[in-house]
Protein backbone atom coordinates (compact mmCIF):
# COMPACT_ATOMS: atom_id res chain seq x y z
CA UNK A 1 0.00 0.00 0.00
CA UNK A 2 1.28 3.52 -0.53
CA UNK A 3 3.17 4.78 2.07
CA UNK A 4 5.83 8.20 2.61
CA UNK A 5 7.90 8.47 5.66
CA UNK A 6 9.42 12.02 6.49
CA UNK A 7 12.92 12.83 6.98
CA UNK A 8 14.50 15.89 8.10
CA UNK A 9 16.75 17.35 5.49
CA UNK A 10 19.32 18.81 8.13
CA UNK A 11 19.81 14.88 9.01
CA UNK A 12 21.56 13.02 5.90
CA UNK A 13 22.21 9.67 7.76
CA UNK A 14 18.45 9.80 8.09
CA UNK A 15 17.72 10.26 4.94
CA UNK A 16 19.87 7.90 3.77
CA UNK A 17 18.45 5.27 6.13
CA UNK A 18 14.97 6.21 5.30
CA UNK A 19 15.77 5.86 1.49
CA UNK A 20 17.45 2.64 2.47
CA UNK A 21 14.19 1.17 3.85
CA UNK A 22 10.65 -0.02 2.62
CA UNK A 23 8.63 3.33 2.05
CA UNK A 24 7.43 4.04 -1.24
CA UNK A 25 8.28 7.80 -1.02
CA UNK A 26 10.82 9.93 1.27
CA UNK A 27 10.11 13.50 2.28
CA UNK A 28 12.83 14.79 2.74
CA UNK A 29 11.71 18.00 4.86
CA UNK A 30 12.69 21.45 5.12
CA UNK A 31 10.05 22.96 7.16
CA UNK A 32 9.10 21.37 10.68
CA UNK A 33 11.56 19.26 11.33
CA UNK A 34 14.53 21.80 10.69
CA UNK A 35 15.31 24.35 13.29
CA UNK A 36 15.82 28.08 11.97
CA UNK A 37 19.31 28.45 12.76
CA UNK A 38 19.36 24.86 10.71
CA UNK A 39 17.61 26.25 7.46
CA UNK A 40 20.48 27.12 4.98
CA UNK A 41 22.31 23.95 6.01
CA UNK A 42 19.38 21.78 5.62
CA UNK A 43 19.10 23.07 2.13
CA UNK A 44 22.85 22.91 1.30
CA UNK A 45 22.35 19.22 2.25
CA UNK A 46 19.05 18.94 -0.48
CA UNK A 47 20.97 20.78 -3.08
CA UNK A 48 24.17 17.57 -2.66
CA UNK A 49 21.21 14.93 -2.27
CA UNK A 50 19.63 16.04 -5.51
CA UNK A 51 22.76 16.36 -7.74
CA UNK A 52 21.89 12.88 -8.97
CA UNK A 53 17.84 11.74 -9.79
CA UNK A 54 16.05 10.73 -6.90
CA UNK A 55 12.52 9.00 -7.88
CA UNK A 56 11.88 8.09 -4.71
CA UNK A 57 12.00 11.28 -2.80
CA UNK A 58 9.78 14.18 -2.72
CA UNK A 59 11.47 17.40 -0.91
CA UNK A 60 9.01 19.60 1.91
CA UNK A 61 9.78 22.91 1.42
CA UNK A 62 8.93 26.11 3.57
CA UNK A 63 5.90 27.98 3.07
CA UNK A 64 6.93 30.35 0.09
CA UNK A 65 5.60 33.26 1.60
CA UNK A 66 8.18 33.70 3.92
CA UNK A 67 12.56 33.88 3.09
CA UNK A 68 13.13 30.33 4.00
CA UNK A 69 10.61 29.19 1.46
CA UNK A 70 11.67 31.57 -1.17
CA UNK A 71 15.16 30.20 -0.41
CA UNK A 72 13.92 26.97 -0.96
CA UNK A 73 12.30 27.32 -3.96
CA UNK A 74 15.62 29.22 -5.54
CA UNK A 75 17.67 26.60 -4.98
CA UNK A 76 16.03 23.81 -5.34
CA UNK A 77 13.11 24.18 -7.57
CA UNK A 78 15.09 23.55 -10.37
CA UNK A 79 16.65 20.40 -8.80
CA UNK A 80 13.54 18.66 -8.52
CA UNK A 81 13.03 17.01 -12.08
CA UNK A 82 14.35 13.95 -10.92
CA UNK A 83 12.36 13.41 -7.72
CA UNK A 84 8.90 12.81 -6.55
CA UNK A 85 8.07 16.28 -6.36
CA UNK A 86 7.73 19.23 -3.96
CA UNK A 87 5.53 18.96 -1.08
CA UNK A 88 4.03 22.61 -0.58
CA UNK A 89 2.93 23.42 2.87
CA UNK A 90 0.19 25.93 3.87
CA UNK A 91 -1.35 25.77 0.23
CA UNK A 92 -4.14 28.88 0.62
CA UNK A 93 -4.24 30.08 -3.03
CA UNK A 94 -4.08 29.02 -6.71
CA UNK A 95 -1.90 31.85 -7.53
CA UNK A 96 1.04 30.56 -4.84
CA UNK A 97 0.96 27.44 -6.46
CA UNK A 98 1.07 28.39 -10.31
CA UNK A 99 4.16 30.82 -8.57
CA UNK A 100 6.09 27.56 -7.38
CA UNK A 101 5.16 25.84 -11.00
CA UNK A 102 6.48 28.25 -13.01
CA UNK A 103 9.71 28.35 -10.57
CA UNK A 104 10.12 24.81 -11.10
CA UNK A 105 8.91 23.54 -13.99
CA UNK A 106 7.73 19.94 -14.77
CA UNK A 107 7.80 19.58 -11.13
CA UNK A 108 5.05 17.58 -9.44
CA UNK A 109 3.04 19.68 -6.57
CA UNK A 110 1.75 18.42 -3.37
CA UNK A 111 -0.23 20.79 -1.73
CA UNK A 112 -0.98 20.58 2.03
CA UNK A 113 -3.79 22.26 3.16
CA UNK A 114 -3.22 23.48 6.60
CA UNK A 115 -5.81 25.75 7.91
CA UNK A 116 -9.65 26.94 7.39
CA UNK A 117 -8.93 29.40 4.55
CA UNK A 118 -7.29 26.38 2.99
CA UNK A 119 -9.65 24.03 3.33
CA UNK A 120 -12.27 25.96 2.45
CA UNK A 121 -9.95 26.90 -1.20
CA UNK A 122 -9.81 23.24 -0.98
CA UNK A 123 -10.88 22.93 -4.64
CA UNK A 124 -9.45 25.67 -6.52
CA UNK A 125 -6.08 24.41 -4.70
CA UNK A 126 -6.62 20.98 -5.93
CA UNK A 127 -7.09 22.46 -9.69
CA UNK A 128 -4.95 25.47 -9.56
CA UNK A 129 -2.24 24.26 -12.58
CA UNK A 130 -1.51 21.18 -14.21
CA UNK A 131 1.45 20.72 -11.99
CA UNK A 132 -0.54 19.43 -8.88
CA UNK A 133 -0.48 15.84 -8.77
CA UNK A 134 -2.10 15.35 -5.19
CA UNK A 135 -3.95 17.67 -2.24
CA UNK A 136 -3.88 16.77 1.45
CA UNK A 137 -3.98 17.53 5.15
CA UNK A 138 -1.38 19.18 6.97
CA UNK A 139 -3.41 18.22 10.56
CA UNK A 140 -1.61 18.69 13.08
CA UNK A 141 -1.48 23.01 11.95
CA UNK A 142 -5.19 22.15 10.72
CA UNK A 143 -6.44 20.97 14.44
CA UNK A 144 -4.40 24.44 15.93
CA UNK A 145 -5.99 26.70 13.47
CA UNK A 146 -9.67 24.93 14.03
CA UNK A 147 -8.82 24.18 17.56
CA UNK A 148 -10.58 21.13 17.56
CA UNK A 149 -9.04 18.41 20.14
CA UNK A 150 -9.07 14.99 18.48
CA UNK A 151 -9.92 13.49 15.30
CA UNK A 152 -13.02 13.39 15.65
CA UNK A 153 -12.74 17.36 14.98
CA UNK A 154 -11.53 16.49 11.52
CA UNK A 155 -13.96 14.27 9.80
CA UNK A 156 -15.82 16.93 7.84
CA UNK A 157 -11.99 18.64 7.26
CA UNK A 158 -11.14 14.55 6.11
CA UNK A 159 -14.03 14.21 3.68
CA UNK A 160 -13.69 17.68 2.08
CA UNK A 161 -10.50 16.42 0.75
CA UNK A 162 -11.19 13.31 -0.34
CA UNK A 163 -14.49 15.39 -2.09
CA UNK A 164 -12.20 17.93 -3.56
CA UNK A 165 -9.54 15.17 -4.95
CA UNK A 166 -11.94 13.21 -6.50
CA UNK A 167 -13.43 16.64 -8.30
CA UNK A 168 -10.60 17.73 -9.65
CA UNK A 169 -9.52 14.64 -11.25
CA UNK A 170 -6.65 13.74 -8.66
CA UNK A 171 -5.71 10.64 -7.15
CA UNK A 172 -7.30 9.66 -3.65
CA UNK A 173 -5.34 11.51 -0.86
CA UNK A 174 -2.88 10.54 1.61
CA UNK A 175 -3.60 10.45 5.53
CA UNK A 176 -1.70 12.99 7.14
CA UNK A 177 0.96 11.80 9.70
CA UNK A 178 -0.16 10.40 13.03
CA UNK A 179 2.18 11.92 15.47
CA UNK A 180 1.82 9.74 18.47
CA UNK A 181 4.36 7.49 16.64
CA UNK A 182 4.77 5.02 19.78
CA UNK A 183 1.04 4.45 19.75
CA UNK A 184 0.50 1.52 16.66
CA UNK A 185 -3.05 0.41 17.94
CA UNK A 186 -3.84 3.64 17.57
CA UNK A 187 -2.37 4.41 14.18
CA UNK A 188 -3.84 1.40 13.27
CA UNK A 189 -7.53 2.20 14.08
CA UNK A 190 -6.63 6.06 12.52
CA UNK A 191 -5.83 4.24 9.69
CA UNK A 192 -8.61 1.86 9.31
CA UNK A 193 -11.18 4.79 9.93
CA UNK A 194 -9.23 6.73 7.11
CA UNK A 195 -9.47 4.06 4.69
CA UNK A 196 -13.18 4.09 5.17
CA UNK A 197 -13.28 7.24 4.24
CA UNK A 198 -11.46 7.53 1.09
CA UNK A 199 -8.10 7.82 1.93
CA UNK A 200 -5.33 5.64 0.10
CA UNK A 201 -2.39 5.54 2.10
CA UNK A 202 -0.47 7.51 4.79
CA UNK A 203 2.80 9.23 6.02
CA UNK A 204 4.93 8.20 8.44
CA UNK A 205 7.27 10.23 10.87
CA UNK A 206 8.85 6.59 11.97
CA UNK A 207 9.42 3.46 10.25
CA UNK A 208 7.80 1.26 12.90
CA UNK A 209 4.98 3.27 11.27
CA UNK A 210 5.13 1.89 7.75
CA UNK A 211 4.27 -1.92 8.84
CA UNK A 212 1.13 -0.93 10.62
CA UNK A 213 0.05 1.49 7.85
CA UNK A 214 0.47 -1.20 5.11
CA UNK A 215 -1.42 -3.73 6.74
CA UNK A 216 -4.66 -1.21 7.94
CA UNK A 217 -4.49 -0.24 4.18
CA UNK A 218 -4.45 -3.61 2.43
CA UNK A 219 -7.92 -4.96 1.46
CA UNK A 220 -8.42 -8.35 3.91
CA UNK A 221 -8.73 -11.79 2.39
CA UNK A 222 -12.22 -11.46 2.67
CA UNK A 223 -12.99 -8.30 1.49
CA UNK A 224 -10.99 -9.60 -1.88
CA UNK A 225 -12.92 -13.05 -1.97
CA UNK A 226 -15.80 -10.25 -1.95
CA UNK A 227 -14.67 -8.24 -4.33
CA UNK A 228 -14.14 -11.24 -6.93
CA UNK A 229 -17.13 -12.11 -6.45
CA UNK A 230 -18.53 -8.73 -6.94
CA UNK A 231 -16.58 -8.75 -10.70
CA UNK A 232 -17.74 -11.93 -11.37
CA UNK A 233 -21.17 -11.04 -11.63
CA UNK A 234 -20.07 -7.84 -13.76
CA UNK A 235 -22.33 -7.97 -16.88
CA UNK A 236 -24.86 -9.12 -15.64
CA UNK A 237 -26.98 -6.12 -15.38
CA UNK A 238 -28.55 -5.18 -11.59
CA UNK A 239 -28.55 -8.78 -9.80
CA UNK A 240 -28.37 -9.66 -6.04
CA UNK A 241 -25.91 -12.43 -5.09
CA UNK A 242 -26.65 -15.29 -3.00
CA UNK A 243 -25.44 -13.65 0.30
CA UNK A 244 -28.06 -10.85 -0.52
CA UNK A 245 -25.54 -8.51 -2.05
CA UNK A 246 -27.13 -5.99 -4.56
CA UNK A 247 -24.73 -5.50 -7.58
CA UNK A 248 -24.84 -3.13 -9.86
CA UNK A 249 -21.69 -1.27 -12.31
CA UNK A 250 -21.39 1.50 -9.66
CA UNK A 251 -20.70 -1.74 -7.04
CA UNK A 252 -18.59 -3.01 -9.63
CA UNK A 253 -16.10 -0.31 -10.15
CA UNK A 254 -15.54 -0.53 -6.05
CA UNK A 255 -15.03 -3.92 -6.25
CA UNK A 256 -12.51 -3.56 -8.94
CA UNK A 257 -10.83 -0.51 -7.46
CA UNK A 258 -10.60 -2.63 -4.21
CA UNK A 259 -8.73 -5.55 -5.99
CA UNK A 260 -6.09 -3.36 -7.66
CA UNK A 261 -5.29 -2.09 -4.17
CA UNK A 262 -4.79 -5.57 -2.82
CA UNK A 263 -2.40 -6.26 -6.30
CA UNK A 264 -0.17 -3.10 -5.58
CA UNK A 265 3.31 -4.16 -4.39
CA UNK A 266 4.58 -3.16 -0.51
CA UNK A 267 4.78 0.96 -0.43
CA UNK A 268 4.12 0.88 -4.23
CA UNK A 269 2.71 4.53 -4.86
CA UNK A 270 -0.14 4.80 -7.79
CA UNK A 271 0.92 6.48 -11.07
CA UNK A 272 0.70 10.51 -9.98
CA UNK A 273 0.19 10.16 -6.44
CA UNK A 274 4.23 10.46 -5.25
């Protein structure tokens, strides 16, 4: 199942490591996990990682409204051919992100929305240049700017994205990171409730992470046995199968969606998702 697990760019043995291990995609990050004293360093060490191509690593950079992220985007924008893509934090307007396209062209964009003007932009984020490839939740900045307390204070937050992906044509969206990184049953259920919901996938800020999210994420045997049966019936026209099922081509299409899920490889990410 697709999975990314963050590094912080100011850390090369960590990156290395993380590139070393099972995640489909690396972000390597400028923005939270760099200290501002750490900033031009960090980037010094993106600008050496990225002299060769890197396909398997998709750089955070700082919001571009501020130096650090202008900074970023000067030095590295044109680096990024060869990677993943940039990950662009606090996306609030179509116009910042046709900016950052046109600083670093054929560049994928992955915009995190990150507060209520965001997510209410959601849309017109999602469909603001050809360059975006994905949209998703930056919660933890989200749940500060809301100040809701749990996850439960996300679901409608959740659903808009997965709404405003599927609208615009993108792939379904990534889970955001689940910070209590020691806490796998709860990652787990986060994950199980996300996948419910529409989500494909999820960060990681630690590898013991990546397991836990790959198994949540993979269809079970039987919701495949299911799901064959569900395509087996395909053609049929609107029939009901012996277990009372109701199947129809909308039924279909989830059935088949399901089953090229369960034949992705470990941390394989879908064409235009990375």
């Amino acid at each position: 199942m697709p999975t990314w697990l963050y590094a912080p760019a100011d850390r090369p043995a960590l990156v290395a490591k993380a590139l070393a291990g099972p995640a489909g995609v690396v972000i390597v990050d400028l923005e939270d996990a760099v200290a501002p004293g750490d900033k031009d360093r960090a980037r010094a060490e993106v600008v050496a990682l990225l002299a060769t191509p890197r396909p398997r690593v998709q750089i955070r950079i700082n919001d571009v409204r501020t130096p650090y992220g202008q900074a970023d985007l000067r030095a590295i924008g044109p680096l990024c051919a060869g990677t993943a893509g940039i990950r662009v934090p606090k996306a609030e307007s179509a116009a910042g992100l046709r900016e950052i396209a046109l600083a670093a062209p054929g560049v994928a964009l992955h915009p995190l929305v990150e507060s209520a003007l965001g997510l209410e932009l959601a849309y017109e984020i999602a469909t603001a240049c050809p360059a975006v490839a994905s949209i998703g939740l930056g919660e933890a900045d989200l749940r500060a700017d809301l100040g809701v307390a749990d996850e439960t204070g996300l679901a409608w937050a959740r659903s808009r994205i997965v709404v405003a992906a599927r609208a615009a044509g993108l792939p379904a969206p990534a889970q955001s990171v689940y910070t209590a990184f020691r806490d796998l049953e709860g990652l787990a259920a986060s994950c199980r409730a996300g996948r419910a919901m529409g989500f494909r996938g999820r960060a990681a800020i630690h590898p013991a992470q990546l397991p836990v999210i790959e198994a949540a994420y993979r269809p079970t045997e039987e919701e495949i046995a299911a799901a064959n049966q569900v395509v087996a019936a395909a053609g049929a026209g609107a029939v009901a199968l012996p277990d009372g099922r109701f199947v129809d081509e909308a039924v279909v299409r989830q059935a088949r969606a399901l089953l090229a899920d369960a034949a992705r490889p470990s941390g394989a990410i879908p064409a235009g998702t990375a």
